[in-house]
Protein backbone atom coordinates (compact mmCIF):
# COMPACT_ATOMS: atom_id res chain seq x y z
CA UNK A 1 -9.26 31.51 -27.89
CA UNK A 2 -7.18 34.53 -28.90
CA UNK A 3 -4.90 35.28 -31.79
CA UNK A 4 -4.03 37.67 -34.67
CA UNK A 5 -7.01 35.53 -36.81
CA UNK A 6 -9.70 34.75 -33.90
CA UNK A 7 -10.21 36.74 -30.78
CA UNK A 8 -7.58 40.23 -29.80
CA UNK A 9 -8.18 41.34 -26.77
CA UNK A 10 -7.98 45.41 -26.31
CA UNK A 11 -7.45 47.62 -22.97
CA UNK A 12 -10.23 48.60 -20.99
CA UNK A 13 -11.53 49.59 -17.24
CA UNK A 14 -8.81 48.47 -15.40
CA UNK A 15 -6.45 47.60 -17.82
CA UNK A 16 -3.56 49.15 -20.03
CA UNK A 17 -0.43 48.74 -21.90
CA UNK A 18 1.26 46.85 -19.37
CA UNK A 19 -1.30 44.28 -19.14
CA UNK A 20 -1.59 44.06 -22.75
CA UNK A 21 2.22 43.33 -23.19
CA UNK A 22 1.93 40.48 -20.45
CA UNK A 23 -1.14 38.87 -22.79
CA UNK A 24 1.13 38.89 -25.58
CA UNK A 25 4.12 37.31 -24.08
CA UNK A 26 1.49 34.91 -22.41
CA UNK A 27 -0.14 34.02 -25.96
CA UNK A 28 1.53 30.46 -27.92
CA UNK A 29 4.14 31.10 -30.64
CA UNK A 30 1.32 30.26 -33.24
CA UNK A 31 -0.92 33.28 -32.64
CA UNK A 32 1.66 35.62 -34.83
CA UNK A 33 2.86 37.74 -32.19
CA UNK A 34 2.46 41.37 -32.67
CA UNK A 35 -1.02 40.84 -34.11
CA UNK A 36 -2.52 38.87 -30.83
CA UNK A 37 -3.38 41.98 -28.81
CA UNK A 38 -3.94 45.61 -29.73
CA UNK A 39 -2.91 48.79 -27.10
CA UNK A 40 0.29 47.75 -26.64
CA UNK A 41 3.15 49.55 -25.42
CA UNK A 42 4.96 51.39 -28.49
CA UNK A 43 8.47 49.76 -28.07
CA UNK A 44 5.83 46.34 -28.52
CA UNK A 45 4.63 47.28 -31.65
CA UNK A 46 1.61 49.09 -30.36
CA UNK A 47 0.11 52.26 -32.48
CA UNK A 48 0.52 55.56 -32.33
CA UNK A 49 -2.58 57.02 -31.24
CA UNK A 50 -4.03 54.29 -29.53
CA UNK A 51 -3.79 55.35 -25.52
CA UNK A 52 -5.76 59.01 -26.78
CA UNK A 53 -8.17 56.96 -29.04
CA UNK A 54 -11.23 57.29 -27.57
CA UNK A 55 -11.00 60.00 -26.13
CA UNK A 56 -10.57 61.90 -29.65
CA UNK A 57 -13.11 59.89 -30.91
CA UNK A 58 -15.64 60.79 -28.19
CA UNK A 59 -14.56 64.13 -28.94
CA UNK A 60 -15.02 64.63 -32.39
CA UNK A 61 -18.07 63.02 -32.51
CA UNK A 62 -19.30 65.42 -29.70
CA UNK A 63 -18.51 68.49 -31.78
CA UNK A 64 -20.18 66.90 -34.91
CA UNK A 65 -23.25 66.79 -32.25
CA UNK A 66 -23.10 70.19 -31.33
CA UNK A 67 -22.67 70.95 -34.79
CA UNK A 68 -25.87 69.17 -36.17
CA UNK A 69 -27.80 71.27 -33.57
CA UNK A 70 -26.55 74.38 -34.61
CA UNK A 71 -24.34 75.14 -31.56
CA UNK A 72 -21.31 76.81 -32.29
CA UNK A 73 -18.54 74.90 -30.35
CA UNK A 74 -17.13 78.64 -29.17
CA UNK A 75 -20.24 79.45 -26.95
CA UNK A 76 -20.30 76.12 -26.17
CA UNK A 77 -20.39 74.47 -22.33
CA UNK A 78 -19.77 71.19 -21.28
CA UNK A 79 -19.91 68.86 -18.24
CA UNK A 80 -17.74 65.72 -18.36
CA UNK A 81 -18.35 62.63 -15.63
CA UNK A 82 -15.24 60.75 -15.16
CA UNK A 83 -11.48 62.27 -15.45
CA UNK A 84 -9.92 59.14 -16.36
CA UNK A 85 -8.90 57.21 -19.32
CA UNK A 86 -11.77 58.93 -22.06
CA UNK A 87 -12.99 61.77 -20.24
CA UNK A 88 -10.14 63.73 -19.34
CA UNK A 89 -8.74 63.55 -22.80
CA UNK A 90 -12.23 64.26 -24.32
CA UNK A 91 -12.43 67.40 -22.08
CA UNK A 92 -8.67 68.17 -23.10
CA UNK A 93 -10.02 68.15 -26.88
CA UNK A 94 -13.56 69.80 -26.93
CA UNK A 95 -11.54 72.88 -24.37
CA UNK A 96 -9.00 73.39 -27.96
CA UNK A 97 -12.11 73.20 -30.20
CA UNK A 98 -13.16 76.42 -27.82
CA UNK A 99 -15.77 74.31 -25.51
CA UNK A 100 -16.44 75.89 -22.25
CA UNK A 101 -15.59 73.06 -19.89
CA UNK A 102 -17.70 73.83 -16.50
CA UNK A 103 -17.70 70.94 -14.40
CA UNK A 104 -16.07 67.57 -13.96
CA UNK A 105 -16.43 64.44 -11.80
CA UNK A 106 -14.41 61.43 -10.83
CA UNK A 107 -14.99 58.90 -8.29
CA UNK A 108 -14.20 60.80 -5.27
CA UNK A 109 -16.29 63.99 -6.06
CA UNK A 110 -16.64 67.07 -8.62
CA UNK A 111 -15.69 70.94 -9.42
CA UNK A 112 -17.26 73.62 -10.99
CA UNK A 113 -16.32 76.85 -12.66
CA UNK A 114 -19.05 78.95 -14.26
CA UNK A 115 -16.14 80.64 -16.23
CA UNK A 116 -14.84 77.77 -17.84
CA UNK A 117 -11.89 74.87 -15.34
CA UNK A 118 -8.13 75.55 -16.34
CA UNK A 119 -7.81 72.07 -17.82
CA UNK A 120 -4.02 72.03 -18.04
CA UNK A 121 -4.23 72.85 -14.22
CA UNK A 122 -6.74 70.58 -13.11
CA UNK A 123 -4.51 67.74 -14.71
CA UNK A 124 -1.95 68.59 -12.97
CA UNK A 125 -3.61 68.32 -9.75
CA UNK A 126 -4.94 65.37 -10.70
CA UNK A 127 -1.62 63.76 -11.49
CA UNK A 128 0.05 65.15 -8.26
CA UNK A 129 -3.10 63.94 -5.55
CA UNK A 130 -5.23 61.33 -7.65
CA UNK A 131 -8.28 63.22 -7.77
CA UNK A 132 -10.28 66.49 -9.27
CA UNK A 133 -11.08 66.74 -5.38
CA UNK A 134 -9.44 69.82 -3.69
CA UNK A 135 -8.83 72.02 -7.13
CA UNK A 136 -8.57 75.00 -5.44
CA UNK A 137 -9.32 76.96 -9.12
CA UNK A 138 -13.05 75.79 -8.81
CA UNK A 139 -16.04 74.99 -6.33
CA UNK A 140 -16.43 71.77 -5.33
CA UNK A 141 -19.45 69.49 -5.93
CA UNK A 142 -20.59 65.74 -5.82
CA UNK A 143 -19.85 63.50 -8.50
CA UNK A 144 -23.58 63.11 -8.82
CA UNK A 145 -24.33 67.05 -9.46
CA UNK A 146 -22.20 66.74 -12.38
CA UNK A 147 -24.81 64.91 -14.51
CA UNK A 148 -27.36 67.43 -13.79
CA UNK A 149 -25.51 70.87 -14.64
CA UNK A 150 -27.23 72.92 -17.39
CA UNK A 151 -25.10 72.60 -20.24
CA UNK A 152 -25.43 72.02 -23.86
CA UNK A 153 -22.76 69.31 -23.73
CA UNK A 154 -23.14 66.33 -21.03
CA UNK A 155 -20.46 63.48 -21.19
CA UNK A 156 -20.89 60.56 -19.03
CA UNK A 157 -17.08 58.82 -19.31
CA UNK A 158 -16.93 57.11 -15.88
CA UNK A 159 -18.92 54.24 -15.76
CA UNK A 160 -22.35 52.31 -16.83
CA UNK A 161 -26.07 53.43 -15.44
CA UNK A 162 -25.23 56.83 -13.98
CA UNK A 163 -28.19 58.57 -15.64
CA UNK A 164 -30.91 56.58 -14.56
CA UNK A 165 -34.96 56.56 -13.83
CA UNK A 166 -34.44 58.69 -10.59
CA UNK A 167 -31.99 61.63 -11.81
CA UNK A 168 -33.27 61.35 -15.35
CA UNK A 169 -35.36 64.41 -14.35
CA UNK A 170 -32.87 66.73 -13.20
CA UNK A 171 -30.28 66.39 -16.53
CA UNK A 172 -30.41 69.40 -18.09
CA UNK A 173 -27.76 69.13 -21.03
CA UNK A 174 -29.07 69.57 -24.81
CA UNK A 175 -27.00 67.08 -26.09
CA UNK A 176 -25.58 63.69 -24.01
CA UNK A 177 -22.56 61.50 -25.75
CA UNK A 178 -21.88 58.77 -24.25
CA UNK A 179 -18.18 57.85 -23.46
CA UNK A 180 -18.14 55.15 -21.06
CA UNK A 181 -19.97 51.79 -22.20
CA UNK A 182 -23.97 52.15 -21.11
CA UNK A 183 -23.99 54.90 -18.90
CA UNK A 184 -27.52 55.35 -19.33
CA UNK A 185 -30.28 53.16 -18.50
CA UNK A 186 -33.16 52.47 -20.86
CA UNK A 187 -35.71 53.34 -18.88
CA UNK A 188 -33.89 57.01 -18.47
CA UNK A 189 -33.11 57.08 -22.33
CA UNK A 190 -36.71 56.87 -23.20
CA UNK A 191 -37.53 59.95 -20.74
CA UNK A 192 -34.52 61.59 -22.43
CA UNK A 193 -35.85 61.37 -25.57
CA UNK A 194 -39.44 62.36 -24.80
CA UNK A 195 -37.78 65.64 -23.75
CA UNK A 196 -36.26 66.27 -26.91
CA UNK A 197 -32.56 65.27 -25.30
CA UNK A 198 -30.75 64.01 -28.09
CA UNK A 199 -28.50 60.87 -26.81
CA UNK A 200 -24.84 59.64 -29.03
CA UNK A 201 -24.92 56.09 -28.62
CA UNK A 202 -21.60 54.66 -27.24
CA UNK A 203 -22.10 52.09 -30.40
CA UNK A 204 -20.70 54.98 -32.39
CA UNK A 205 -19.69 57.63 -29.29
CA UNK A 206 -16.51 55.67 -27.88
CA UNK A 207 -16.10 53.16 -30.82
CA UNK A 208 -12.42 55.44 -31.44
CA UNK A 209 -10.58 52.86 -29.24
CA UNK A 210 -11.77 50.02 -31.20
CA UNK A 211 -10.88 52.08 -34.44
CA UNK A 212 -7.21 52.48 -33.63
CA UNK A 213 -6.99 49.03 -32.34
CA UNK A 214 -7.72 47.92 -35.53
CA UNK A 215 -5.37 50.04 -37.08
CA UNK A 216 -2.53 48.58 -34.70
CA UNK A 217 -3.66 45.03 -35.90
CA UNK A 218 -2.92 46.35 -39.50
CA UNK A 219 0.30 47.73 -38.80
CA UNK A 220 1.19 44.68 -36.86
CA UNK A 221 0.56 42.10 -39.50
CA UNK A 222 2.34 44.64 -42.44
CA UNK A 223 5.36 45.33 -39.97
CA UNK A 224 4.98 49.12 -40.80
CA UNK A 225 3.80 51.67 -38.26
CA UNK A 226 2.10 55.19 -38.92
CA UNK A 227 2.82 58.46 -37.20
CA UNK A 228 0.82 59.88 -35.12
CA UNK A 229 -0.65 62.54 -37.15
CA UNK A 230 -1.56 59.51 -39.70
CA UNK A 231 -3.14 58.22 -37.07
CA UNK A 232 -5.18 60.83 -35.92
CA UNK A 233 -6.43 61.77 -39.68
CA UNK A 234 -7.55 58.13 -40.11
CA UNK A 235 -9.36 57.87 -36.74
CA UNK A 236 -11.01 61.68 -37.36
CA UNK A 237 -12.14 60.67 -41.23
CA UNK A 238 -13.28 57.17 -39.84
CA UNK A 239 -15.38 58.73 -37.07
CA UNK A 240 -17.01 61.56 -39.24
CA UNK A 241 -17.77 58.84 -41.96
CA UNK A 242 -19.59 56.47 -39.31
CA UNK A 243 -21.27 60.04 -37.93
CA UNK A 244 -22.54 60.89 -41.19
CA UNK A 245 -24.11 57.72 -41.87
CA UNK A 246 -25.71 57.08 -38.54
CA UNK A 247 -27.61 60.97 -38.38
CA UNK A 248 -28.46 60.73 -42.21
CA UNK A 249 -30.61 57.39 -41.25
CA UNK A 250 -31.72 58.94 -38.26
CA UNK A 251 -33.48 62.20 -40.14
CA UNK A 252 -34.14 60.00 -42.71
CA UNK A 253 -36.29 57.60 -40.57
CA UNK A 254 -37.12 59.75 -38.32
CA UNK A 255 -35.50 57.84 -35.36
CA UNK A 256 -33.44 58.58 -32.97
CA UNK A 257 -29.18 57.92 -33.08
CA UNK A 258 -29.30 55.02 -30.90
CA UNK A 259 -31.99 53.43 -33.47
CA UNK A 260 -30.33 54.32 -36.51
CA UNK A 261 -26.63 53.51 -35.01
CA UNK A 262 -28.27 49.91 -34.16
CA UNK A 263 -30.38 49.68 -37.56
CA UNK A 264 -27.02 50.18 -39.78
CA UNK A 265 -24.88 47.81 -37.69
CA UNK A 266 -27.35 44.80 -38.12
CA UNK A 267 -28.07 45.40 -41.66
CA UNK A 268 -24.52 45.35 -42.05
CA UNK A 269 -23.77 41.80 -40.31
CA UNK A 270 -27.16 40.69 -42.30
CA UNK A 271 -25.58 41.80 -45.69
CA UNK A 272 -22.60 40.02 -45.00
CA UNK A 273 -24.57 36.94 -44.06
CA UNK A 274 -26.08 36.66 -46.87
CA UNK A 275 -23.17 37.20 -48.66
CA UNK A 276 -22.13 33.87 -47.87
CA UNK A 277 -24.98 32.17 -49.37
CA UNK A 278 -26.53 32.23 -45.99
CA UNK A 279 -30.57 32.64 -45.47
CA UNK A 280 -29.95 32.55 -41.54
């Protein structure tokens, strides 16, 4: 059941503004309008901020990343799989940090350019033919060689199990966030980590979406909505705060950030368990 107090649905694959305005109009008088489903269109009392979300979250916590490993986001390269909803924004972001954005991938295929893609132009193309395929700034590739470039920055944004026990071998990127929802399997995440690959969980990676929706469900039950800048400064301090937290337990139990991400989040539900007078 869904309402402003139980269950709010969010966008996701497949899924947008539009749908989200139809669930609300769809949704009985008693589940306090506004407040029943988050990503909606602005003129619906959706948030500032919340379509670009993730995609800043994936972002930021990607240069905190490159930051903890002592790589200077301005000599930077990246590789980012998926141009869609997270990944084309993410690569948007990381190329203003100063990120040298090298390759990109999206259903149909993939494009490289050693010197860095013209992101504003690839965009464009994208918007005007549906696809990264035919950029004539760049050489083209499979989606698959993508994952596999030799980067410092890999960030798989399209879909789940892409890096997997039979191209775990061949990724060569220092550092892997994950933007889209599982994109790597186990199995491959254990090989990763033997090889000293660190991995961003998509527990904390892509939880920027989530943030903001949250935020919207604020504003909607006050009646008062933030600008966008106010938006971004909350999402950026949130995502920092939840980065700290999850590398300090990792160095401090010498785990890796999937562990530690997934350590902190139980204990947390635990706490609050108990709270209750609960010993379940």
């Amino acid at each position: 059941m869904t309402g402003a107090d139980l269950d709010i649905p969010a966008p996701d694959v497949g899924s947008g503004a539009a749908e989200m305005a139809w669930m609300m109009d769809a949704a009985p008088a008693t589940s306090a309008g506004w407040g029943t489903v988050t990503g909606k269109p602005l003129s619906l009392g959706g948030s500032q901020g919340r379509a670009a979300a993730t995609s800043l979250g994936v972002a930021s916590v990607a240069l905190l990343a490159l930051e903890r490993s002592g790589i200077d986001p301005r000599e930077a390269t990246a590789a980012v799989h998926g141009f869609g909803k997270v990944g084309r924004g993410a690569a948007l972001e990381l190329a203003r940090a100063g990120v040298r954005v090298v390759a990109v991938a999206d259903v149909r295929g993939g494009v490289r350019a050693g010197d860095g893609l013209d992101l504003a132009a690839l965009a464009a193309h994208v918007d005007g033919t549906g696809s990264v395929v035919g950029f004539a700034d760049a050489d083209a590739i499979t989606s698959a060689d993508v994952l596999t470039e030799a980067v410092d920055l890999l960030i798989p944004a399209a879909v789940e199990g892409v890096i997997t026990h039979e191209n775990v071998d061949r990724v060569r990127a220092r550092i892997i966030v994950e933007g889209a929802n599982g994109p790597i399997t186990s199995t491959a995440e254990t090989a990763l980590r033997h090889r000293g690959i660190d991995v961003v969980p998509d527990l904390l990676a892509n939880g920027g979406g989530v943030v903001v929706s949250y935020f919207e469900w604020v504003q909607a039950r006050q009646g008062w909505w933030w600008d966008a800048a106010d938006v971004e400064q909350r999402l950026a301090q949130r995502m920092r705060a939840s980065w700290q937290l999850v590398a300090q337990r990792a160095s401090a139990d010498g785990v890796d950030l999937r562990t530690a991400a997934t350590a902190l989040a139980v204990e947390r539900v635990a706490e609050a368990v108990r709270a209750r007078g609960s010993e379940g």
